[in-house]
C-alpha atoms as a PDB file:
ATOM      1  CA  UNK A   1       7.773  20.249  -0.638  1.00  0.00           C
ATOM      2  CA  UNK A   2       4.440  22.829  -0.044  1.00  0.00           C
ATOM      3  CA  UNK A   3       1.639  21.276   1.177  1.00  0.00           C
ATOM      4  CA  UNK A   4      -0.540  19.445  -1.348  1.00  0.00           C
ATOM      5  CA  UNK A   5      -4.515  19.824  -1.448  1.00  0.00           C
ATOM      6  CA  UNK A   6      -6.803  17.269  -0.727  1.00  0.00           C
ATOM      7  CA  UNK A   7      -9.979  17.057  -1.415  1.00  0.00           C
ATOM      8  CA  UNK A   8     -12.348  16.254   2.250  1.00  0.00           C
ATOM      9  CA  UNK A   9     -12.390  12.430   3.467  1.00  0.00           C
ATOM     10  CA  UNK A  10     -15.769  10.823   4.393  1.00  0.00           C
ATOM     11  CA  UNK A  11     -16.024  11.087   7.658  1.00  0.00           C
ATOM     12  CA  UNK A  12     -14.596   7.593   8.515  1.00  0.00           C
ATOM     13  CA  UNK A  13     -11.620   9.323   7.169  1.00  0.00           C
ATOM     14  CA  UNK A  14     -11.474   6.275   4.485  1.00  0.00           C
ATOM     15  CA  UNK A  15     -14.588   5.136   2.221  1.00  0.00           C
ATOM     16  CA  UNK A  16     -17.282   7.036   0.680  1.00  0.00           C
ATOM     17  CA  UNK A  17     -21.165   6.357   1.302  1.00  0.00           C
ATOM     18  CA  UNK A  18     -21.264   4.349  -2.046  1.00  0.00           C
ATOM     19  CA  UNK A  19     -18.754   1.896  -1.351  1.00  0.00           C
ATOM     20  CA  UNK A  20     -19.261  -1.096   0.225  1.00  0.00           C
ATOM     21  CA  UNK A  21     -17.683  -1.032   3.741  1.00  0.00           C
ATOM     22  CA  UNK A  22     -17.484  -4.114   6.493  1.00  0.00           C
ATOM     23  CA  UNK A  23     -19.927  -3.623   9.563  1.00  0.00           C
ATOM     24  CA  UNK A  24     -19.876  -1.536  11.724  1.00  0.00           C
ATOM     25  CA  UNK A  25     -17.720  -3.111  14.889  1.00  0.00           C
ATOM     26  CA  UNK A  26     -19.119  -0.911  18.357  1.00  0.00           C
ATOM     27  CA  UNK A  27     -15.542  -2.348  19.879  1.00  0.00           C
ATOM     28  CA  UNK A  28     -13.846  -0.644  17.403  1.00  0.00           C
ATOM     29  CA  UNK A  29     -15.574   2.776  17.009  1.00  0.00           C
ATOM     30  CA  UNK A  30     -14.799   4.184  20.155  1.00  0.00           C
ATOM     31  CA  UNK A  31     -11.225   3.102  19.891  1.00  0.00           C
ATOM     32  CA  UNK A  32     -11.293   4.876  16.959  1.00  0.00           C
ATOM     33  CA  UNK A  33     -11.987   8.516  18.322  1.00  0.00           C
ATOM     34  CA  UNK A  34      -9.425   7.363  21.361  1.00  0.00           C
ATOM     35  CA  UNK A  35      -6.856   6.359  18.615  1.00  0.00           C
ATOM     36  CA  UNK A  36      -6.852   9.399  16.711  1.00  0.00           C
ATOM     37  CA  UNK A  37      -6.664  12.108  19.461  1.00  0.00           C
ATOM     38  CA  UNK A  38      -3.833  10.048  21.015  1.00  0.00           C
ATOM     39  CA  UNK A  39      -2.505  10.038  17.599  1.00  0.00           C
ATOM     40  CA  UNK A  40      -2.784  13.664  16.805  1.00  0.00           C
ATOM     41  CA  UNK A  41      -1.546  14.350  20.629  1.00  0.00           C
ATOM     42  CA  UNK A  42       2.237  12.268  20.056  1.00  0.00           C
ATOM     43  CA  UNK A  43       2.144  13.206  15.814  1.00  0.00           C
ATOM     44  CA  UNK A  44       5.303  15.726  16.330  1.00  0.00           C
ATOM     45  CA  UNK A  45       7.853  13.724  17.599  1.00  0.00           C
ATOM     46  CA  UNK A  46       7.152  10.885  14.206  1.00  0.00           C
ATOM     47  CA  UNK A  47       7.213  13.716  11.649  1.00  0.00           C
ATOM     48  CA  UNK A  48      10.067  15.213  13.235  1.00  0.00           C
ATOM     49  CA  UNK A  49      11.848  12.019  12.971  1.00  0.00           C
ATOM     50  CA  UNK A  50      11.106  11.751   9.205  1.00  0.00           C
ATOM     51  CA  UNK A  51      11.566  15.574   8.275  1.00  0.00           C
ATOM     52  CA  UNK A  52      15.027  15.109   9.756  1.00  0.00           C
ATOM     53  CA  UNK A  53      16.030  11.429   8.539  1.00  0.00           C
ATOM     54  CA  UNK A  54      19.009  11.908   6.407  1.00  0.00           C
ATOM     55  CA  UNK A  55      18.480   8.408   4.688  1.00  0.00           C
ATOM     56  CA  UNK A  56      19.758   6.638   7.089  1.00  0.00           C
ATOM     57  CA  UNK A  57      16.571   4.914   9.003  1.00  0.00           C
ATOM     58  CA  UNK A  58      15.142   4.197   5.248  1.00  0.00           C
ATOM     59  CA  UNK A  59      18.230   2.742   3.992  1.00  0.00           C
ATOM     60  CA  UNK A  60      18.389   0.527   7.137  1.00  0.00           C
ATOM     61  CA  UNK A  61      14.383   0.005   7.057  1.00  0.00           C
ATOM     62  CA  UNK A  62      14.606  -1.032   3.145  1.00  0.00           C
ATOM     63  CA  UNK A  63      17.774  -3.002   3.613  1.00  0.00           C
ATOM     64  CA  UNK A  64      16.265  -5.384   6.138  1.00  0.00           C
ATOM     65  CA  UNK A  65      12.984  -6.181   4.143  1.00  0.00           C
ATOM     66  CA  UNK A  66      15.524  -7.035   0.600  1.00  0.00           C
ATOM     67  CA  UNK A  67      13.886  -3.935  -1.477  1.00  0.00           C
ATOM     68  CA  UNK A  68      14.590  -5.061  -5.002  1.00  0.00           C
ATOM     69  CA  UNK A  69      15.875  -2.932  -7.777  1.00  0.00           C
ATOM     70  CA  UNK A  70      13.185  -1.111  -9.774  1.00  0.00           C
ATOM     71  CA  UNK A  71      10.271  -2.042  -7.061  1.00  0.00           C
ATOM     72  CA  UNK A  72       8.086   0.267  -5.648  1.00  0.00           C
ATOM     73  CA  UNK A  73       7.872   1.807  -2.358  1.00  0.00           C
ATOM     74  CA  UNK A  74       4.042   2.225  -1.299  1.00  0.00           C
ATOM     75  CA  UNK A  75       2.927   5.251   0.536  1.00  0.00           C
ATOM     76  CA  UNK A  76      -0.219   7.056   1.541  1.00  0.00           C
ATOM     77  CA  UNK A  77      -1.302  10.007   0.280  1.00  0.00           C
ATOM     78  CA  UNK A  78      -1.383  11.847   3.988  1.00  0.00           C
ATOM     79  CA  UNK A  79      -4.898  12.702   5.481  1.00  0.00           C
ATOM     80  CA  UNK A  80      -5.062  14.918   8.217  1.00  0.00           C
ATOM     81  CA  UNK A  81      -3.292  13.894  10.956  1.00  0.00           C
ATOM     82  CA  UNK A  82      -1.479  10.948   9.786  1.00  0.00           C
ATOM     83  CA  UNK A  83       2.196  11.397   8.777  1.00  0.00           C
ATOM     84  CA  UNK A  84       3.389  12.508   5.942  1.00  0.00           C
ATOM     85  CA  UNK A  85       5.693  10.584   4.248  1.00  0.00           C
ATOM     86  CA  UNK A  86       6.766  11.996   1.219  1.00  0.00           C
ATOM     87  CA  UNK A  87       9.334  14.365   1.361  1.00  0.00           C
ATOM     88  CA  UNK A  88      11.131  11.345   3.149  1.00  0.00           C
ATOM     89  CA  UNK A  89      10.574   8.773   0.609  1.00  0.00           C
ATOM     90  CA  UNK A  90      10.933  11.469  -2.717  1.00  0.00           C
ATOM     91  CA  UNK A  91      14.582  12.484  -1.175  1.00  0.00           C
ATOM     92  CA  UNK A  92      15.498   8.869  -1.853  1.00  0.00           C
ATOM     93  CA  UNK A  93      14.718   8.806  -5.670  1.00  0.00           C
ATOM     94  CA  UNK A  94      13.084   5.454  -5.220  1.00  0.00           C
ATOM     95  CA  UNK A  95       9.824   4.553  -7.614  1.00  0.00           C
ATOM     96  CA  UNK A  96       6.959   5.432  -5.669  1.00  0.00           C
ATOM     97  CA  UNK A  97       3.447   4.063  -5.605  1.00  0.00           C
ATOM     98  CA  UNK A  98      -0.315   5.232  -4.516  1.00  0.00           C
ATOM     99  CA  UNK A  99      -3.044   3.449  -3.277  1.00  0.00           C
ATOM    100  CA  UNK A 100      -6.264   4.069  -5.367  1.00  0.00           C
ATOM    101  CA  UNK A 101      -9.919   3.033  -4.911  1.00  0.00           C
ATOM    102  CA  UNK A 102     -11.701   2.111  -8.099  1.00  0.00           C
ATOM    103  CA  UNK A 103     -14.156  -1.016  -8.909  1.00  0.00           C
ATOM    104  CA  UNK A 104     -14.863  -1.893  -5.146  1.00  0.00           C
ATOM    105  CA  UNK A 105     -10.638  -2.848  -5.139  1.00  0.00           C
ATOM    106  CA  UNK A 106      -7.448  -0.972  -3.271  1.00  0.00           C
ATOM    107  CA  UNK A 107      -4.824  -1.115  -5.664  1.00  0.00           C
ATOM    108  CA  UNK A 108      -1.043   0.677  -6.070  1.00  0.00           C
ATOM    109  CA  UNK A 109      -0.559   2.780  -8.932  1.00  0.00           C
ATOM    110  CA  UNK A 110       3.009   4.198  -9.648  1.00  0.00           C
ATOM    111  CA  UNK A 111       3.522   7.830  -8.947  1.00  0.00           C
ATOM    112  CA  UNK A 112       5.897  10.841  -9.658  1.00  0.00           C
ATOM    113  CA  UNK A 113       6.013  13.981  -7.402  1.00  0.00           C
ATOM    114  CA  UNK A 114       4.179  16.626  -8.914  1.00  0.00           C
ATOM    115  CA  UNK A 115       2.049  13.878 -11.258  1.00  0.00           C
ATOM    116  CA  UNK A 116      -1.485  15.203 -11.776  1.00  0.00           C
ATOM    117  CA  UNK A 117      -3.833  13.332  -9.120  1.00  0.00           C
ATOM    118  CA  UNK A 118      -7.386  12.906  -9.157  1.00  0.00           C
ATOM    119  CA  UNK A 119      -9.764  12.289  -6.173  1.00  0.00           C
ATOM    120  CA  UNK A 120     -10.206   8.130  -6.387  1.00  0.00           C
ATOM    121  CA  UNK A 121     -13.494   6.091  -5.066  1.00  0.00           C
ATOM    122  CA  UNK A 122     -13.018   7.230  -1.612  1.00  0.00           C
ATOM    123  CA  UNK A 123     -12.193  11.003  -2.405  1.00  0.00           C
ATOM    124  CA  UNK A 124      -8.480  10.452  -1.751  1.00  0.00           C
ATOM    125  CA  UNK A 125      -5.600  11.396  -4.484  1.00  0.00           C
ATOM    126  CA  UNK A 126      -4.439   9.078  -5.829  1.00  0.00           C
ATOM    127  CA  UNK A 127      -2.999   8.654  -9.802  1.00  0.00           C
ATOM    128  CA  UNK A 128      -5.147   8.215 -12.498  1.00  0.00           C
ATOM    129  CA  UNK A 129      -6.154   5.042 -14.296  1.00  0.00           C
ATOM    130  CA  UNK A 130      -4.191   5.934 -17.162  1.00  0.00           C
ATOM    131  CA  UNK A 131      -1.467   5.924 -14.737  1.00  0.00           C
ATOM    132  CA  UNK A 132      -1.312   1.232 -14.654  1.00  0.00           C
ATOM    133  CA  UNK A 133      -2.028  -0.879 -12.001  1.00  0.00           C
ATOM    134  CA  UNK A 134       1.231  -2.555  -9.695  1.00  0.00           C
ATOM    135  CA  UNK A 135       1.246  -6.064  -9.323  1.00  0.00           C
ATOM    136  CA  UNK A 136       2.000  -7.413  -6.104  1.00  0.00           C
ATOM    137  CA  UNK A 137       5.862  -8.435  -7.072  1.00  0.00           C
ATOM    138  CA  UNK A 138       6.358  -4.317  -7.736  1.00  0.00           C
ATOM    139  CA  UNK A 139       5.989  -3.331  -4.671  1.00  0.00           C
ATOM    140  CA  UNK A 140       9.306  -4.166  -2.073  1.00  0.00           C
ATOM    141  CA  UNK A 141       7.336  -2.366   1.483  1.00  0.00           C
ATOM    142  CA  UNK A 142       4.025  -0.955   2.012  1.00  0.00           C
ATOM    143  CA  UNK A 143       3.726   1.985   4.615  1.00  0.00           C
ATOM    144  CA  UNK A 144       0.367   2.283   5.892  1.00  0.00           C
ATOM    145  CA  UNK A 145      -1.033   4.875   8.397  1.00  0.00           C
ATOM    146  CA  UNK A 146      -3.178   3.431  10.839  1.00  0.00           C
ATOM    147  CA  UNK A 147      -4.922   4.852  14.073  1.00  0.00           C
ATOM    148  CA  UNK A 148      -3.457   2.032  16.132  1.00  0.00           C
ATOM    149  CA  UNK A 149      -2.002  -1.155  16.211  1.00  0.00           C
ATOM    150  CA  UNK A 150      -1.309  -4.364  18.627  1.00  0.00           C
ATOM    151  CA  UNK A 151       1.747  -6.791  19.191  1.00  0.00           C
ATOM    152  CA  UNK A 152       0.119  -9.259  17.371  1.00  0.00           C
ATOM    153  CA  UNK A 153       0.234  -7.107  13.947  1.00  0.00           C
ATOM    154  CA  UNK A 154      -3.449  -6.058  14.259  1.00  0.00           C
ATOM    155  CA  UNK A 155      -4.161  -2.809  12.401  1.00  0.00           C
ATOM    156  CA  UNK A 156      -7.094  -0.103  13.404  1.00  0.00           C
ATOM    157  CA  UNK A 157      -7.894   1.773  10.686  1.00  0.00           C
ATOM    158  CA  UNK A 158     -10.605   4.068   9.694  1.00  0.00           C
ATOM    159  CA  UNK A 159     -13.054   0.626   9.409  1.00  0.00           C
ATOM    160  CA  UNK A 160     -12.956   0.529   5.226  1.00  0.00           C
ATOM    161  CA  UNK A 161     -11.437  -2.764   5.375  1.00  0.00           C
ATOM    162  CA  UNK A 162      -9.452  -2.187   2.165  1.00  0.00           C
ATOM    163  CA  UNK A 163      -5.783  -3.100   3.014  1.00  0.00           C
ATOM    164  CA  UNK A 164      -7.585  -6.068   4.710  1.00  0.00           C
ATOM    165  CA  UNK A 165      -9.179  -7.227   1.273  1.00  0.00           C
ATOM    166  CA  UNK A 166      -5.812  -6.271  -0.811  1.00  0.00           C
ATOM    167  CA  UNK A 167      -4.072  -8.284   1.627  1.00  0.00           C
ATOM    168  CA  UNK A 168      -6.420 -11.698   1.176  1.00  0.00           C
ATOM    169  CA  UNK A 169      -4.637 -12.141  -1.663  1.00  0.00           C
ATOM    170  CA  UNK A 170      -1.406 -14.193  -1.107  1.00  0.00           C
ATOM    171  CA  UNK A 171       0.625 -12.349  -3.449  1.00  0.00           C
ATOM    172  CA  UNK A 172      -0.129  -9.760  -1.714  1.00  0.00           C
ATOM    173  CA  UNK A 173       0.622 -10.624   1.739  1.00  0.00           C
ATOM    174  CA  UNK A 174       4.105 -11.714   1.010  1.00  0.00           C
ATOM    175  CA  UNK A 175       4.511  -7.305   0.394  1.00  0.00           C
ATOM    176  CA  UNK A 176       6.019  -6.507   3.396  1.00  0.00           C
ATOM    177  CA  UNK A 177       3.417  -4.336   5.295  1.00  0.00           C
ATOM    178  CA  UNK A 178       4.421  -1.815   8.201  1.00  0.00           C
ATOM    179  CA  UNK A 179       2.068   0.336  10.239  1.00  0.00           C
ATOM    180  CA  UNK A 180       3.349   4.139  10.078  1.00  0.00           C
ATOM    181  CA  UNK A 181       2.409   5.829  13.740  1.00  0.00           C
ATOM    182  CA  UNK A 182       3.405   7.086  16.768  1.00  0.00           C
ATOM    183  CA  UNK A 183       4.823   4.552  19.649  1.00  0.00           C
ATOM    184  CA  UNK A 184       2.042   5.723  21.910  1.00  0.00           C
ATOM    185  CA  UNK A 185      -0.610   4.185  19.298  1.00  0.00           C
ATOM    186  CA  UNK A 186       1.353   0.638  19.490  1.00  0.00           C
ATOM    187  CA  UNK A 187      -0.589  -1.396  21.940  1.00  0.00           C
ATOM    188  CA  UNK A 188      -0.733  -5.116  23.469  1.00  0.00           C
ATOM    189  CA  UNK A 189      -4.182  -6.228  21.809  1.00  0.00           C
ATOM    190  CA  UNK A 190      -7.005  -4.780  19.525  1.00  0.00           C
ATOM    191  CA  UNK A 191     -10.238  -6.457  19.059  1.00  0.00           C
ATOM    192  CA  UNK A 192      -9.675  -8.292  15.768  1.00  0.00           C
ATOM    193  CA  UNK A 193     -12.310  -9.303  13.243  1.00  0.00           C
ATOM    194  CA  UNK A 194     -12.536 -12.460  11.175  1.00  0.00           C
ATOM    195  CA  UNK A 195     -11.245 -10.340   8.461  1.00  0.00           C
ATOM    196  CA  UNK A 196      -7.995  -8.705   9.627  1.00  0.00           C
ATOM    197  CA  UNK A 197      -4.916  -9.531   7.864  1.00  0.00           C
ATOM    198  CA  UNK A 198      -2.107  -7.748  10.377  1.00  0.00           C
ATOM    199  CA  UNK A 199       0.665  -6.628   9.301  1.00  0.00           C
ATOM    200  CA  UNK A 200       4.343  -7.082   9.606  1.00  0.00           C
ATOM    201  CA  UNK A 201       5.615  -4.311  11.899  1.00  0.00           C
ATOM    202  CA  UNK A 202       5.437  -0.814  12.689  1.00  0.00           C
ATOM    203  CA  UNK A 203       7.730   2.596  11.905  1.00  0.00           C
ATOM    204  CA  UNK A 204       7.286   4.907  15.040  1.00  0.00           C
ATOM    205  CA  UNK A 205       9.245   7.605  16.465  1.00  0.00           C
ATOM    206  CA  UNK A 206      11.539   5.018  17.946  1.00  0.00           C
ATOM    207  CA  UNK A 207      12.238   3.265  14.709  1.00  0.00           C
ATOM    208  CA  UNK A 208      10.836   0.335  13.093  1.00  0.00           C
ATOM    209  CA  UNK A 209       9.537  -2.761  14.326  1.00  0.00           C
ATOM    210  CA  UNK A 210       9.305  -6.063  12.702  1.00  0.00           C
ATOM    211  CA  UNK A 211       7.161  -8.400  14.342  1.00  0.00           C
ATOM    212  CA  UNK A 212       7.995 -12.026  13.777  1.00  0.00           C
ATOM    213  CA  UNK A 213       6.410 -15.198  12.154  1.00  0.00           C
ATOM    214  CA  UNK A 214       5.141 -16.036  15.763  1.00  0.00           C
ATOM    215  CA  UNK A 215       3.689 -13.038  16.712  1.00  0.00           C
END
């Protein structure tokens, strides 16, 4: 599939200057520019996996979390330098959802390769509105980039706090949620905020991770 355009990210890579954002966390924002050169420095070795994957690591991947017929897989529309997942995931023929900003809310929108996209809240494609809104029970996995994340499911993001607030929502949280980055972002412990929801494992170069209950 040839590239895709997109329009330019804030510069938190995430959320626009009108929308509402958590504070600022100091902790955070230098691991942030550490995360994402590290990230960009060990990116070949992911993609490579996932150009290359003829099915098998995301029938294994989608077999272990119990994807259900006719539910979604959630992807990210890739920014630069996070990995792009969607030549994997299209190959598979599997219904395919977006995230999309609107109203102060994250939420999954179905989508169709080559569907007209439109820049949403946070200057990201993402489907229209016209396109319907997921419910939680639609989606079987999310796959989530992320800058970094710890052994206790913490996520560092870009510091929107949007899969956080999606993921408040119990119906929510029972989605499945996996971290998409390379093994040399995985790390013992992040400094985590009152309002981190982590997430359930991680897909890396080496394969995928899923934490347990415990961790």
């Amino acid at each position: 599939m040839p590239p895709m355009p997109w329009p330019r990210p804030s510069p938190a890579g995430s959320s626009a200057s009108s929308v509402a954002s958590p504070p600022v966390d100091p902790r955070k924002a230098g691991l942030r520019a550490h995360y994402r050169q590290l990230r960009r420095a060990h990116a070949a070795p992911l993609q490579r996996l996932l150009d290359q994957d003829d099915g098998g690591l995301l029938e294994q991947l989608l077999g272990a979390i119990g994807l259900q017929p006719q539910q979604h897989v959630g992807l990210a529309w890739p920014l630069p330098g996070e990995p792009d997942l969607r030549r994997w995931l299209q190959a598979s023929g599997l219904p395919l959802a977006l995230p999309a900003v609107a109203a102060h809310q994250l939420r999954y929108r179905p989508w169709r390769p080559h569907q007209p996209l439109a820049p949403d809240a946070c200057g990201i494609p993402a489907p229209p509105a016209g396109a319907g809104e997921l419910a939680a029970a639609q989606l079987g996995v999310l796959l989530i980039p992320a800058l970094a994340m710890d052994l206790q499911g913490v996520r560092l993001g870009y510091g929107g706090g949007w899969y956080d607030r999606l993921r408040q929502d119990p119906a929510w949280r029972r989605v499945p949620a996996l971290a998409v980055l390379p093994q040399a972002c995985i790390v013992p412990q992040l400094p985590r905020d009152p309002w981190d929801v982590p997430l359930d494992g991680w897909l890396s170069e080496q394969g995928w991770h899923q934490l347990t209950p415990a961790q």
